[in-house]
C-alpha atoms as a PDB file:
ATOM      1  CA  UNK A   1       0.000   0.000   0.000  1.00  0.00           C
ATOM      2  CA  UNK A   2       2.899   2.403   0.874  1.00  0.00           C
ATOM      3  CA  UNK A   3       4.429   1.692  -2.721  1.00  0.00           C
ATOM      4  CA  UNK A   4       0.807   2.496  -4.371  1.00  0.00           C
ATOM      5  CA  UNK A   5       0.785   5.779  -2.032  1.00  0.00           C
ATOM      6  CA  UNK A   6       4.233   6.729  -3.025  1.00  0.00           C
ATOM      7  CA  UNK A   7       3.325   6.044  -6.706  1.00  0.00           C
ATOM      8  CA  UNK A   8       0.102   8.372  -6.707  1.00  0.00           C
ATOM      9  CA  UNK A   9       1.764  11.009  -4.925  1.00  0.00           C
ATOM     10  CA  UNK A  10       4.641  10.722  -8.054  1.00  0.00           C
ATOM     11  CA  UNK A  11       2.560  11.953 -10.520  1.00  0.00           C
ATOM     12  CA  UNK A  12       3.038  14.693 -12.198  1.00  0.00           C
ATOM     13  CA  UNK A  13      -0.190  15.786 -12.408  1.00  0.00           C
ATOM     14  CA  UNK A  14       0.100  17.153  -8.737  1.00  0.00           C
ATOM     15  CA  UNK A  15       1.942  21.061  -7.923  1.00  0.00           C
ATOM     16  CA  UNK A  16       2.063  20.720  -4.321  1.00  0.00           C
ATOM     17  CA  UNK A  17       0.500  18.608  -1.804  1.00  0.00           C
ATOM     18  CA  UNK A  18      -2.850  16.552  -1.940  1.00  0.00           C
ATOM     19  CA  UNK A  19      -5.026  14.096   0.231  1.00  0.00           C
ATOM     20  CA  UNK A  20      -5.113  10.957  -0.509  1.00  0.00           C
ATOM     21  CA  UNK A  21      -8.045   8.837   0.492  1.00  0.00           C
ATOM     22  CA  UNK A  22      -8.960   5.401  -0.141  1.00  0.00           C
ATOM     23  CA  UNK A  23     -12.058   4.026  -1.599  1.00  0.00           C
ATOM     24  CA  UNK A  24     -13.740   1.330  -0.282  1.00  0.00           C
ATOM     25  CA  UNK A  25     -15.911  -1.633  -1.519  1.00  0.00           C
ATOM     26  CA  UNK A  26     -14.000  -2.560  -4.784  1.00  0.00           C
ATOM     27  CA  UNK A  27     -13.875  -6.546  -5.380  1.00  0.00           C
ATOM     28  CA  UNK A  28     -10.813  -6.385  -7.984  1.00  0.00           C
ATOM     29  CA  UNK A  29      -9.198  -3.146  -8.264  1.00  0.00           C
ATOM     30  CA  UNK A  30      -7.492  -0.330  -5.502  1.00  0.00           C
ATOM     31  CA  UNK A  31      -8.832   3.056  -6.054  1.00  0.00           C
ATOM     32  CA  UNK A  32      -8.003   6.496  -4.154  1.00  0.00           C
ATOM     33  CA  UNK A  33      -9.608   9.575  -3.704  1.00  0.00           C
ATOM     34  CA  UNK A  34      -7.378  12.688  -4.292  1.00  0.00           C
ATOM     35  CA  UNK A  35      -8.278  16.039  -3.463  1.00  0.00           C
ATOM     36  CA  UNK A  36      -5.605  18.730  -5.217  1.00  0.00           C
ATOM     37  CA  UNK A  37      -5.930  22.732  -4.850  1.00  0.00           C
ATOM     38  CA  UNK A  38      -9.804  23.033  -5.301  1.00  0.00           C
ATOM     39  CA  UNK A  39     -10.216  19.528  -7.478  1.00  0.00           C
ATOM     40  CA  UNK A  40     -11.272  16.136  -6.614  1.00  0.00           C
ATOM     41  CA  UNK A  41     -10.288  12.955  -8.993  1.00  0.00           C
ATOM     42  CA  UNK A  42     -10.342   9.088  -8.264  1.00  0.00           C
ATOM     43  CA  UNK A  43      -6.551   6.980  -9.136  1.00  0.00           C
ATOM     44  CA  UNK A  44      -7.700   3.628 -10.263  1.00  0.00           C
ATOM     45  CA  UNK A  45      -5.053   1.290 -10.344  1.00  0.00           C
ATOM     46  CA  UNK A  46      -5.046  -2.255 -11.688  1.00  0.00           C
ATOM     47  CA  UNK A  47      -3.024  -4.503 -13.651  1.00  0.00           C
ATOM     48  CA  UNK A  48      -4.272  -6.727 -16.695  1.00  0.00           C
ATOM     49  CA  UNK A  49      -6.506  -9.723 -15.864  1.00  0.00           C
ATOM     50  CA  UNK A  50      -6.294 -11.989 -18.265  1.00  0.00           C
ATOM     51  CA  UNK A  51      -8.237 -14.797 -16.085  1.00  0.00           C
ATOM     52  CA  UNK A  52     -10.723 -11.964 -16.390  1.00  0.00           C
ATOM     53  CA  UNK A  53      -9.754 -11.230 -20.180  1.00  0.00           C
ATOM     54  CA  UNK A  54      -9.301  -7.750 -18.725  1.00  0.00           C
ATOM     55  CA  UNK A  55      -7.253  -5.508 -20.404  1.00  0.00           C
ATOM     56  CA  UNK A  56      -6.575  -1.900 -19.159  1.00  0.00           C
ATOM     57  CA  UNK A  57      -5.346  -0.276 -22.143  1.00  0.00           C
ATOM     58  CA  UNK A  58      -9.030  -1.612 -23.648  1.00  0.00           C
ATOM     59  CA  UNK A  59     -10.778  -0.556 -20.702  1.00  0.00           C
ATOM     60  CA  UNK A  60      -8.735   2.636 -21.231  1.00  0.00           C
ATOM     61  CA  UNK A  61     -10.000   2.849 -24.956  1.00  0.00           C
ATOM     62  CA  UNK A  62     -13.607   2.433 -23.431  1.00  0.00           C
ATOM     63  CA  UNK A  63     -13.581   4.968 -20.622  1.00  0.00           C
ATOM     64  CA  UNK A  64     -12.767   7.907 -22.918  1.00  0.00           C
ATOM     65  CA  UNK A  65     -15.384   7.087 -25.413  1.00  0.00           C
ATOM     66  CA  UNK A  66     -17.692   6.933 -22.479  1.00  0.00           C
ATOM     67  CA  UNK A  67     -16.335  10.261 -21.355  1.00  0.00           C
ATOM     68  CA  UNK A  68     -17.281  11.385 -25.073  1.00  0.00           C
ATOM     69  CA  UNK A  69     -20.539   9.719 -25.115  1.00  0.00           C
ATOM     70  CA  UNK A  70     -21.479  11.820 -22.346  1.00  0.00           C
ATOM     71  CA  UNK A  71     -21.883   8.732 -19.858  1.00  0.00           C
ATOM     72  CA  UNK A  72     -18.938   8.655 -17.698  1.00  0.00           C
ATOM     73  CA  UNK A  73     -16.738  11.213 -15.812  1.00  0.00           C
ATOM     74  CA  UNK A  74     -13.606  12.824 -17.674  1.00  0.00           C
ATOM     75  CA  UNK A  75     -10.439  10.556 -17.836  1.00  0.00           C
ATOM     76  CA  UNK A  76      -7.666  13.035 -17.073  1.00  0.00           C
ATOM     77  CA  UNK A  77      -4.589  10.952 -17.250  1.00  0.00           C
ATOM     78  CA  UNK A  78      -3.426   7.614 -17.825  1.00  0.00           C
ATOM     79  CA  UNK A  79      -0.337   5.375 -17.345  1.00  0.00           C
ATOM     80  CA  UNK A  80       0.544   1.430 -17.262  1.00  0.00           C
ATOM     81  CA  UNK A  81      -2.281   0.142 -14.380  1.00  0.00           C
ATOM     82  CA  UNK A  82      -3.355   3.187 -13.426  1.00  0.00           C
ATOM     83  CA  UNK A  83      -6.459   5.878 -14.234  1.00  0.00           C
ATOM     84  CA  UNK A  84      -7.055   9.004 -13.121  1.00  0.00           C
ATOM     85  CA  UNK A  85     -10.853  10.515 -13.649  1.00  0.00           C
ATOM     86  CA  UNK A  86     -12.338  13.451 -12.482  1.00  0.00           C
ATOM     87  CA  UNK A  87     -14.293  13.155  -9.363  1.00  0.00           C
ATOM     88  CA  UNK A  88     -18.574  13.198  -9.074  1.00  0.00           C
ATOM     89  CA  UNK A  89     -20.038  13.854  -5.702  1.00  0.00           C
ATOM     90  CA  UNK A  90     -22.750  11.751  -6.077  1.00  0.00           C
ATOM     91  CA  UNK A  91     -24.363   8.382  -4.361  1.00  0.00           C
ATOM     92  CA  UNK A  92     -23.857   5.024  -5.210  1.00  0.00           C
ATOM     93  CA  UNK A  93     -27.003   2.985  -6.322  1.00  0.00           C
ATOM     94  CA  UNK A  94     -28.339  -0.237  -4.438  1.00  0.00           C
ATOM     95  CA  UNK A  95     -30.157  -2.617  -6.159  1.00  0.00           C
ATOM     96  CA  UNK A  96     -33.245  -1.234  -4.786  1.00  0.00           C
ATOM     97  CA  UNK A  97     -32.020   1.785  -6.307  1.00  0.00           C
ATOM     98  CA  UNK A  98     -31.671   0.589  -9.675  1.00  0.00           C
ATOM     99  CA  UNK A  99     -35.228  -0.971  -9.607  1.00  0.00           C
ATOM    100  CA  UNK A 100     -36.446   2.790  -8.319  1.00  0.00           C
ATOM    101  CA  UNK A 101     -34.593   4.664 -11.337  1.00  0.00           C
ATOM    102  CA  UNK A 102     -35.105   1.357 -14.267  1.00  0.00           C
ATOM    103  CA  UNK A 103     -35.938   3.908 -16.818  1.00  0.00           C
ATOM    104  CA  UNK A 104     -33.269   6.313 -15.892  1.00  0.00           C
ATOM    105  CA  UNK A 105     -30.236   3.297 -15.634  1.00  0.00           C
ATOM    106  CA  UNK A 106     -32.027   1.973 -18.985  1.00  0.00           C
ATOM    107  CA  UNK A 107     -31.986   5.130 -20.507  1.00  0.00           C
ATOM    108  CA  UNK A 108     -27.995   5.383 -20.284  1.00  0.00           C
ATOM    109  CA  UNK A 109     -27.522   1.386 -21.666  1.00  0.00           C
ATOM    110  CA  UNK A 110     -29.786   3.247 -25.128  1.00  0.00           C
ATOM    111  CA  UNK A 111     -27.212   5.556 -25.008  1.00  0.00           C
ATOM    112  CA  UNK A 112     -24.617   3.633 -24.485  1.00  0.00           C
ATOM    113  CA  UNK A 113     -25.224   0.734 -27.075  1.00  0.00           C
ATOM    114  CA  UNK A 114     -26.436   3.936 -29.463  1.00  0.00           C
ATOM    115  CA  UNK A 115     -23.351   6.063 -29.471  1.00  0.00           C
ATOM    116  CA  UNK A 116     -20.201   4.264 -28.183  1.00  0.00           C
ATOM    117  CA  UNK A 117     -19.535   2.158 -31.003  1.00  0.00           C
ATOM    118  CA  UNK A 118     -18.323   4.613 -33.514  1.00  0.00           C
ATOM    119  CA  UNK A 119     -15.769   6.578 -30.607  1.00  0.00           C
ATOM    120  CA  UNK A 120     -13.765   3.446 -30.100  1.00  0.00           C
ATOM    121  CA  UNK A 121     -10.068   4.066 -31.543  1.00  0.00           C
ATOM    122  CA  UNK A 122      -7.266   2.083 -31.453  1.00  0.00           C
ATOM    123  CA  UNK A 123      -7.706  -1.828 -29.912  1.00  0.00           C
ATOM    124  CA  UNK A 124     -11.228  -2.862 -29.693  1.00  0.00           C
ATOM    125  CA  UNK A 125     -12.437  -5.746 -27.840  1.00  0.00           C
ATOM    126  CA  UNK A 126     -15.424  -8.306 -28.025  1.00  0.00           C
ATOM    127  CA  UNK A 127     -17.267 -10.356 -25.191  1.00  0.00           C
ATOM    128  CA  UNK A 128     -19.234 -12.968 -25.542  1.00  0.00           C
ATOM    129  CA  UNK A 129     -20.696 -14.403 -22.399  1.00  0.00           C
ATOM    130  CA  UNK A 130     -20.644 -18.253 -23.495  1.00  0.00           C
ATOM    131  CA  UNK A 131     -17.122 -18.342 -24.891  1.00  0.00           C
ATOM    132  CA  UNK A 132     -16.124 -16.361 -20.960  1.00  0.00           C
ATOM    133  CA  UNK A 133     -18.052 -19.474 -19.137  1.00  0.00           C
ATOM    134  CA  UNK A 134     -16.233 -21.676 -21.400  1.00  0.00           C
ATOM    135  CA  UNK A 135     -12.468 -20.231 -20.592  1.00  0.00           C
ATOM    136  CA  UNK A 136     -13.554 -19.868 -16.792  1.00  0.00           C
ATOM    137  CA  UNK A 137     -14.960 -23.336 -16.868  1.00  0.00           C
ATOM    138  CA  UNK A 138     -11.271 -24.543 -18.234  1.00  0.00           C
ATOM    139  CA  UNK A 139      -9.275 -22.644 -15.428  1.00  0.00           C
ATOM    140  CA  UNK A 140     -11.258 -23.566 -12.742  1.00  0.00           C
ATOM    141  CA  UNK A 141     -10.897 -27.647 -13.736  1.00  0.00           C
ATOM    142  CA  UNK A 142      -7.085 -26.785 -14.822  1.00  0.00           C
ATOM    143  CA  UNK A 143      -6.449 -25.179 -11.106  1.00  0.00           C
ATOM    144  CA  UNK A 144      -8.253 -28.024  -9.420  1.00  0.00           C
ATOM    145  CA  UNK A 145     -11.296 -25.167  -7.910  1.00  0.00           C
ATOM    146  CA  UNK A 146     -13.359 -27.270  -5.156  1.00  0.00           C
ATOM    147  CA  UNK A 147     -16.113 -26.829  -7.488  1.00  0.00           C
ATOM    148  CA  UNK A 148     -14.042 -28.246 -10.184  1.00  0.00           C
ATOM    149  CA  UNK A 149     -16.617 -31.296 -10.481  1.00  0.00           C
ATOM    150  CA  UNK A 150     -19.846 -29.283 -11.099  1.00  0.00           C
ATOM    151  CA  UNK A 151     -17.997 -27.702 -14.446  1.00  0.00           C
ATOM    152  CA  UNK A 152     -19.500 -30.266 -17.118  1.00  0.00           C
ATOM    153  CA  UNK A 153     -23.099 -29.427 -15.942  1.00  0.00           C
ATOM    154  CA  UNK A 154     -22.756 -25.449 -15.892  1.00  0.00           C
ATOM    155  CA  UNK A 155     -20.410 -26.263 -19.452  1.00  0.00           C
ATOM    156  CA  UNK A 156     -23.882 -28.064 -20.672  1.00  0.00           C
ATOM    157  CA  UNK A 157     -26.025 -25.382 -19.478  1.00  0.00           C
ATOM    158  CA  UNK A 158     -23.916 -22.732 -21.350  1.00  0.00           C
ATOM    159  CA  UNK A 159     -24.051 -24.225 -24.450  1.00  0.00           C
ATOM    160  CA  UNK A 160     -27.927 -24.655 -24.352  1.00  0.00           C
ATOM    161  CA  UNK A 161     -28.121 -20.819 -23.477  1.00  0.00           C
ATOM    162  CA  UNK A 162     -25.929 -20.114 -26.575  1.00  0.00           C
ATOM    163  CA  UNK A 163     -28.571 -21.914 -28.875  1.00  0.00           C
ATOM    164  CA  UNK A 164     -30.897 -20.062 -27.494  1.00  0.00           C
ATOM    165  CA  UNK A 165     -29.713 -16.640 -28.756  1.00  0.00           C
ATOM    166  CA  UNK A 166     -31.600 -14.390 -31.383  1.00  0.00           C
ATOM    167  CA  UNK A 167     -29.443 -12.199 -34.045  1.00  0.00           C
ATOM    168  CA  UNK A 168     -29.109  -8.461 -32.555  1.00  0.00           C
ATOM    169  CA  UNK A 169     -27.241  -5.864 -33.944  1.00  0.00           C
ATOM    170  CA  UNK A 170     -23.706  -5.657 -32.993  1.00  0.00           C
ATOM    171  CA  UNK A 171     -23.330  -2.785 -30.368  1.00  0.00           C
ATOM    172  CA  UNK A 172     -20.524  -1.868 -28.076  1.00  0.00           C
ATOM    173  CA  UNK A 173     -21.452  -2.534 -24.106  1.00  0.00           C
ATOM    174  CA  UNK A 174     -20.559  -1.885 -20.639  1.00  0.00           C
ATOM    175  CA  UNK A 175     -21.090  -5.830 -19.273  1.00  0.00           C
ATOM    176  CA  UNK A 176     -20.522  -5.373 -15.779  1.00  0.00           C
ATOM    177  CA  UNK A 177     -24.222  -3.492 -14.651  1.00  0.00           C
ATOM    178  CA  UNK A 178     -24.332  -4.427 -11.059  1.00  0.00           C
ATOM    179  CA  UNK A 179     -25.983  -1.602  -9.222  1.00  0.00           C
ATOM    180  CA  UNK A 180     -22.668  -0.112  -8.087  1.00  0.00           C
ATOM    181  CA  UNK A 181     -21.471   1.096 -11.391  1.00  0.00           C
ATOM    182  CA  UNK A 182     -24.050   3.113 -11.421  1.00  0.00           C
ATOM    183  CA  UNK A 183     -23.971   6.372  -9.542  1.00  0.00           C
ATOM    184  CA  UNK A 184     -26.420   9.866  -8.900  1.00  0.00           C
ATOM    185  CA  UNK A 185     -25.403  13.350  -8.319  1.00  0.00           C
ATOM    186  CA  UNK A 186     -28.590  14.557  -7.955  1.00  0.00           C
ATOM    187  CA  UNK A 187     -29.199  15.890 -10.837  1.00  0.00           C
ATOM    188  CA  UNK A 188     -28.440  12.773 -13.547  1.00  0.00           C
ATOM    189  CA  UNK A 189     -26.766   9.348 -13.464  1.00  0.00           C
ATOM    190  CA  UNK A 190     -23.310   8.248 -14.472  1.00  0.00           C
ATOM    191  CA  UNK A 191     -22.441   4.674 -15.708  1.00  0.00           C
ATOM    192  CA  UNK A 192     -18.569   3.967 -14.122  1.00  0.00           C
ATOM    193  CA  UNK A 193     -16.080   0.863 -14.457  1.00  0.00           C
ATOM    194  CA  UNK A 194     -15.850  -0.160 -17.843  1.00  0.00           C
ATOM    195  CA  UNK A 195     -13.195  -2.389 -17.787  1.00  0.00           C
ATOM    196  CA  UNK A 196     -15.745  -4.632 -19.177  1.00  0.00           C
ATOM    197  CA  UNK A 197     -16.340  -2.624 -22.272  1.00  0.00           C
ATOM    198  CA  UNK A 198     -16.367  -4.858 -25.408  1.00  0.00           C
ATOM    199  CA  UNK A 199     -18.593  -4.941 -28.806  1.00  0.00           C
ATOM    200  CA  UNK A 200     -21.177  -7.812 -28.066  1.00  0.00           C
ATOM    201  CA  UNK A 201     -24.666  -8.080 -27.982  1.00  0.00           C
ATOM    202  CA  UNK A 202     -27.654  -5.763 -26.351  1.00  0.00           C
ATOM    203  CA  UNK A 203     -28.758  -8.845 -24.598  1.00  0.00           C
ATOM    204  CA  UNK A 204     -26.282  -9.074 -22.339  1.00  0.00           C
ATOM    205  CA  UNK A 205     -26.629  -5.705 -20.655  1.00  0.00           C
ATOM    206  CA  UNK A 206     -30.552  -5.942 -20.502  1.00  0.00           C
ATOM    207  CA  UNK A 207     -29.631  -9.214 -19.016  1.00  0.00           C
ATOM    208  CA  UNK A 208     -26.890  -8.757 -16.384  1.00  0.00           C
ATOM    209  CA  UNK A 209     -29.380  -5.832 -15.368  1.00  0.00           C
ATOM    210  CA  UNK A 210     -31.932  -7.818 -14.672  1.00  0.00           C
ATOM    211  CA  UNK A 211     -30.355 -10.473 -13.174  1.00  0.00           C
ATOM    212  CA  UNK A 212     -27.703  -8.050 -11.093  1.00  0.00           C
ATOM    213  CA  UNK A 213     -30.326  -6.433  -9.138  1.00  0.00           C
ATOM    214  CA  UNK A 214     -33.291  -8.784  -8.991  1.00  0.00           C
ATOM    215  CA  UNK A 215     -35.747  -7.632 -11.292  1.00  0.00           C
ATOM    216  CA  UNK A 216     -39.164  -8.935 -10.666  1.00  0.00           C
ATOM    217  CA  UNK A 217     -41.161 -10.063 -13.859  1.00  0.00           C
ATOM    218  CA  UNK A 218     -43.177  -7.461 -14.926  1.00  0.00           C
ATOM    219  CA  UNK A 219     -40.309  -4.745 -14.464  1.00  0.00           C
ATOM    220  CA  UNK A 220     -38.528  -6.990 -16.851  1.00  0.00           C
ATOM    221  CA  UNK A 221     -41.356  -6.996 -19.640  1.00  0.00           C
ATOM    222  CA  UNK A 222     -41.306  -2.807 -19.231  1.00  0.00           C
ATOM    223  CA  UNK A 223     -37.036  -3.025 -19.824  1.00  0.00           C
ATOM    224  CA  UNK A 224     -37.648  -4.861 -22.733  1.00  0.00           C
ATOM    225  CA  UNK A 225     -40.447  -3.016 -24.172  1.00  0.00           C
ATOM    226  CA  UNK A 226     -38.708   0.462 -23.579  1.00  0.00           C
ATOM    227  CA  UNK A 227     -35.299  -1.099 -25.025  1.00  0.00           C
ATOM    228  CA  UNK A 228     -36.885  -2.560 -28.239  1.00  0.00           C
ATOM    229  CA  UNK A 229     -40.072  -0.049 -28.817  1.00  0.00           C
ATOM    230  CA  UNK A 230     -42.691  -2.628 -28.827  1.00  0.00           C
ATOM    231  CA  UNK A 231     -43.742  -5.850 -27.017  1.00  0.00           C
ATOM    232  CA  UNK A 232     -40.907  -8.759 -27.271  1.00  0.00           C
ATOM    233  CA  UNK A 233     -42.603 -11.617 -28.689  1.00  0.00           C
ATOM    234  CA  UNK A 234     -41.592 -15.019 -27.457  1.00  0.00           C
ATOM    235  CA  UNK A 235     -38.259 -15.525 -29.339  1.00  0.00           C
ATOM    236  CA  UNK A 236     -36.975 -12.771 -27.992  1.00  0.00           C
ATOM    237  CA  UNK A 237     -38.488 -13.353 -24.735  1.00  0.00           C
ATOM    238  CA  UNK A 238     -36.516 -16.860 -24.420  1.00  0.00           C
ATOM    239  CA  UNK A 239     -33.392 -14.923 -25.466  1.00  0.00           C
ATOM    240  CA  UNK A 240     -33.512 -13.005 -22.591  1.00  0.00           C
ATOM    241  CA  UNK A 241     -34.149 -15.601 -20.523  1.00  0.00           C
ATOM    242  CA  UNK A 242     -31.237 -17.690 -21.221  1.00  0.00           C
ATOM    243  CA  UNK A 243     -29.132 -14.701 -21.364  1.00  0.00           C
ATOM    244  CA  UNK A 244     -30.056 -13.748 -17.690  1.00  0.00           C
ATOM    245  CA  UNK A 245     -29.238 -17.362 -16.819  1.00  0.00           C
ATOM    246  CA  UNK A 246     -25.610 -16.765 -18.568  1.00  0.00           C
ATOM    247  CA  UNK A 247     -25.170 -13.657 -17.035  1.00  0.00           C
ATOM    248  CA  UNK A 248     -25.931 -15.070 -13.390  1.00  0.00           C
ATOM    249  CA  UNK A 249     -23.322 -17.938 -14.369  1.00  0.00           C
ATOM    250  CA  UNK A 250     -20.996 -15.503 -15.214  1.00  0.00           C
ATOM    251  CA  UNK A 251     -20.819 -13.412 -12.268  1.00  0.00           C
ATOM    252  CA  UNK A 252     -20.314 -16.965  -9.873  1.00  0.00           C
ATOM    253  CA  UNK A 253     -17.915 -18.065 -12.083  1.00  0.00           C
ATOM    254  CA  UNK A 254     -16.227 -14.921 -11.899  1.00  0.00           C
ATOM    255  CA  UNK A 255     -15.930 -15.289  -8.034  1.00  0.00           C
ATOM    256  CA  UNK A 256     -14.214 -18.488  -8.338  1.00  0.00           C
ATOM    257  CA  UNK A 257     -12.038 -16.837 -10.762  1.00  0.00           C
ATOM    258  CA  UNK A 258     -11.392 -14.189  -8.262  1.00  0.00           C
ATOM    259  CA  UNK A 259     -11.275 -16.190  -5.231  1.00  0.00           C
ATOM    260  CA  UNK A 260      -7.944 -18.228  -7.248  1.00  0.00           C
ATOM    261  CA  UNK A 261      -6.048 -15.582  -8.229  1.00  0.00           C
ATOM    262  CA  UNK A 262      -7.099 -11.925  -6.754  1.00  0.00           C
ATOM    263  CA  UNK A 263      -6.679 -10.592  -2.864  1.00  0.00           C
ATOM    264  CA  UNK A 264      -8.612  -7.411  -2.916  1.00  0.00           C
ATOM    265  CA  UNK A 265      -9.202  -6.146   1.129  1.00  0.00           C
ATOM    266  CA  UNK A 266     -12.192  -6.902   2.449  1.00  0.00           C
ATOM    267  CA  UNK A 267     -13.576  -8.798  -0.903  1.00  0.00           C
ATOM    268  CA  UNK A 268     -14.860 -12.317  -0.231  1.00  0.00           C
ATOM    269  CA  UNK A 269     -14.820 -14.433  -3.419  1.00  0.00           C
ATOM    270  CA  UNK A 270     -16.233 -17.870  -1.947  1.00  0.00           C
ATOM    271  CA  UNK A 271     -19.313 -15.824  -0.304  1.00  0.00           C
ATOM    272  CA  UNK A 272     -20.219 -13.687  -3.407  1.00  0.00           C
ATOM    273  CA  UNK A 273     -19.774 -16.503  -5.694  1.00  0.00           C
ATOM    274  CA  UNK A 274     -21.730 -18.465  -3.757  1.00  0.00           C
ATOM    275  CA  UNK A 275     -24.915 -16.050  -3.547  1.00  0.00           C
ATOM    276  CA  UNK A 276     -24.530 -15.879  -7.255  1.00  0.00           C
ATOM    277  CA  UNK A 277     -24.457 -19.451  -7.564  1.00  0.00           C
ATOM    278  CA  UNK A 278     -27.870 -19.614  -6.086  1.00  0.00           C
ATOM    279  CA  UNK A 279     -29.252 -16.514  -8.370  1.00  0.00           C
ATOM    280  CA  UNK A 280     -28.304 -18.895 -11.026  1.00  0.00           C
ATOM    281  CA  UNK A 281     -29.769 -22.076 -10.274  1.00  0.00           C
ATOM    282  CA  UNK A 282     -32.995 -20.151  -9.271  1.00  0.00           C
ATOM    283  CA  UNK A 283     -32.847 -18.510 -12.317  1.00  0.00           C
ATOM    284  CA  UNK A 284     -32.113 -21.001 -14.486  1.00  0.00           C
ATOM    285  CA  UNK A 285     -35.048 -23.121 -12.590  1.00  0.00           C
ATOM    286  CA  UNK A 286     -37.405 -20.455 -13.953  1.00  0.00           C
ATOM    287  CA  UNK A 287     -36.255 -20.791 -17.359  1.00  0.00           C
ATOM    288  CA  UNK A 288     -36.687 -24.296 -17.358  1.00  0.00           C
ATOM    289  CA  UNK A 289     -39.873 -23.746 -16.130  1.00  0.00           C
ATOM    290  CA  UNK A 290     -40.854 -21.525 -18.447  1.00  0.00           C
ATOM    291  CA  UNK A 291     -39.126 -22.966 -21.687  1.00  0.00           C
ATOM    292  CA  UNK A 292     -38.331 -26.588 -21.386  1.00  0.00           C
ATOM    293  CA  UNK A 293     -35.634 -28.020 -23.367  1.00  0.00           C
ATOM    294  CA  UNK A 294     -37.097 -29.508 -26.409  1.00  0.00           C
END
């Protein structure tokens, strides 16, 4: 910690002193509050993940276009693992939150899937949900995971789920919409984090929204409705479904992941990849339910 301190207080961003504060409550990444003169910014700092498929000069790429786009605070300077953005004062959502303001967090995926596409420069990315499950699924049996044994099931699952995608427009998204990445100043939202950022499909964000902060049914219909401009019929319906059974997957898998090779203060990897677990399997009970395997 002393080295990252020493490193943030290098940079030559800074004429004269500054407080340095850090944040609390990330799961994978170290980020400081630093209050210079009369301005506030955040120092993220993080190295590449490629368990994760992470890559920071990608998530770089992606957080100025979101800057551009209107969506995300300004990126001020960057450097090998490390970020500096200027600082919002504003509140961090809950998932009750998010399920208050669904029109408002909605309104910035639109946005996002409508305008970041043509700002990306340089290195772009892609993610695909089914081909992640598949590479986590690999490590976790190559690295011996306690769960190791239960792989060939969720392995099954996944491919199901991809068969069960419609064709969507290719759009560039954020991917990683749990209710923290999402933030209010009182007067309009920001979208944060977008280390995530890739070209994919809309599915996946109106997904991982839903399934991130425990949308109830008919709250899922109105996403859907607002997102596509008219009632989904029942193809698209069963997309979704299996999507927010993917995206569910993803986010346990990605505590396993986590819990093998990251050591973030505070973060527990078994327990949040365990309550994700069970989002999944009660998720993926209701799809079953709802569309049986033919």
């Amino acid at each position: 910690m002393h080295d990252i301190e020493r490193r943030i207080r290098g940079l030559n961003l800074w004429q004269g002193e500054i407080t340095l504060t850090p944040l609390k409550g990330g799961v994978s990444n170290a980020s400081f509050t630093v209050e210079h003169k009369s301005e506030k910014f955040v120092v993220r700092l993080g190295e590449d993940y490629p368990f994760h498929q992470v890559s920071r000069a990608r998530e770089a790429i992606a957080s100025k276009a979101a800057f551009k786009s209107g969506l995300a605070p300004e990126v001020v300077h960057i450097e090998q693992g490390l970020m500096v953005l200027r600082h919002i004062e504003a509140s961090t959502f809950s998932e009750a939150d998010v399920r208050l303001n669904a029109e408002r967090c909605l309104d910035m995926i639109i946005r996002c899937h409508r305008d970041m596409a043509g700002l990306i420069t340089g290195q772009g990315a892609i993610f695909w949900v089914f081909q992640i499950l598949r590479d986590y699924g690999q490590t976790l049996q190559a690295k011996n995971h306690a769960r190791a044994h239960e792989v060939p099931r969720w392995m099954a699952i996944t491919n199901s789920l991809e068969k069960q995608q419609v064709p969507l427009p290719i759009i560039f998204g954020h991917h990683d919409l749990l209710p923290t990445n999402f933030i209010d100043d009182g007067k309009r939202l920001w979208l944060i984090d977008w280390e995530y950022g890739a070209y994919g499909t809309a599915m996946f964000d109106l997904a991982n929204l839903a399934a991130a902060n425990s949308f109830a049914a008919d709250e899922e219909t109105r996403m859907l409705e607002q997102y596509f401009g008219a009632p989904p019929n029942e193809a698209l319906v069963r997309s979704f479904s299996a999507m927010k059974v993917a995206a569910a997957l993803r986010e346990a898998l990605w505590g396993m992941i986590s819990e093998l090779y990251l050591n973030a203060p505070g973060a527990d990897y078994v327990a949040y990849a365990a309550e994700y677990l069970g989002r999944f399997e009660n998720i993926f009970q209701s799809h079953q339910t709802r569309f049986p395997t033919q």
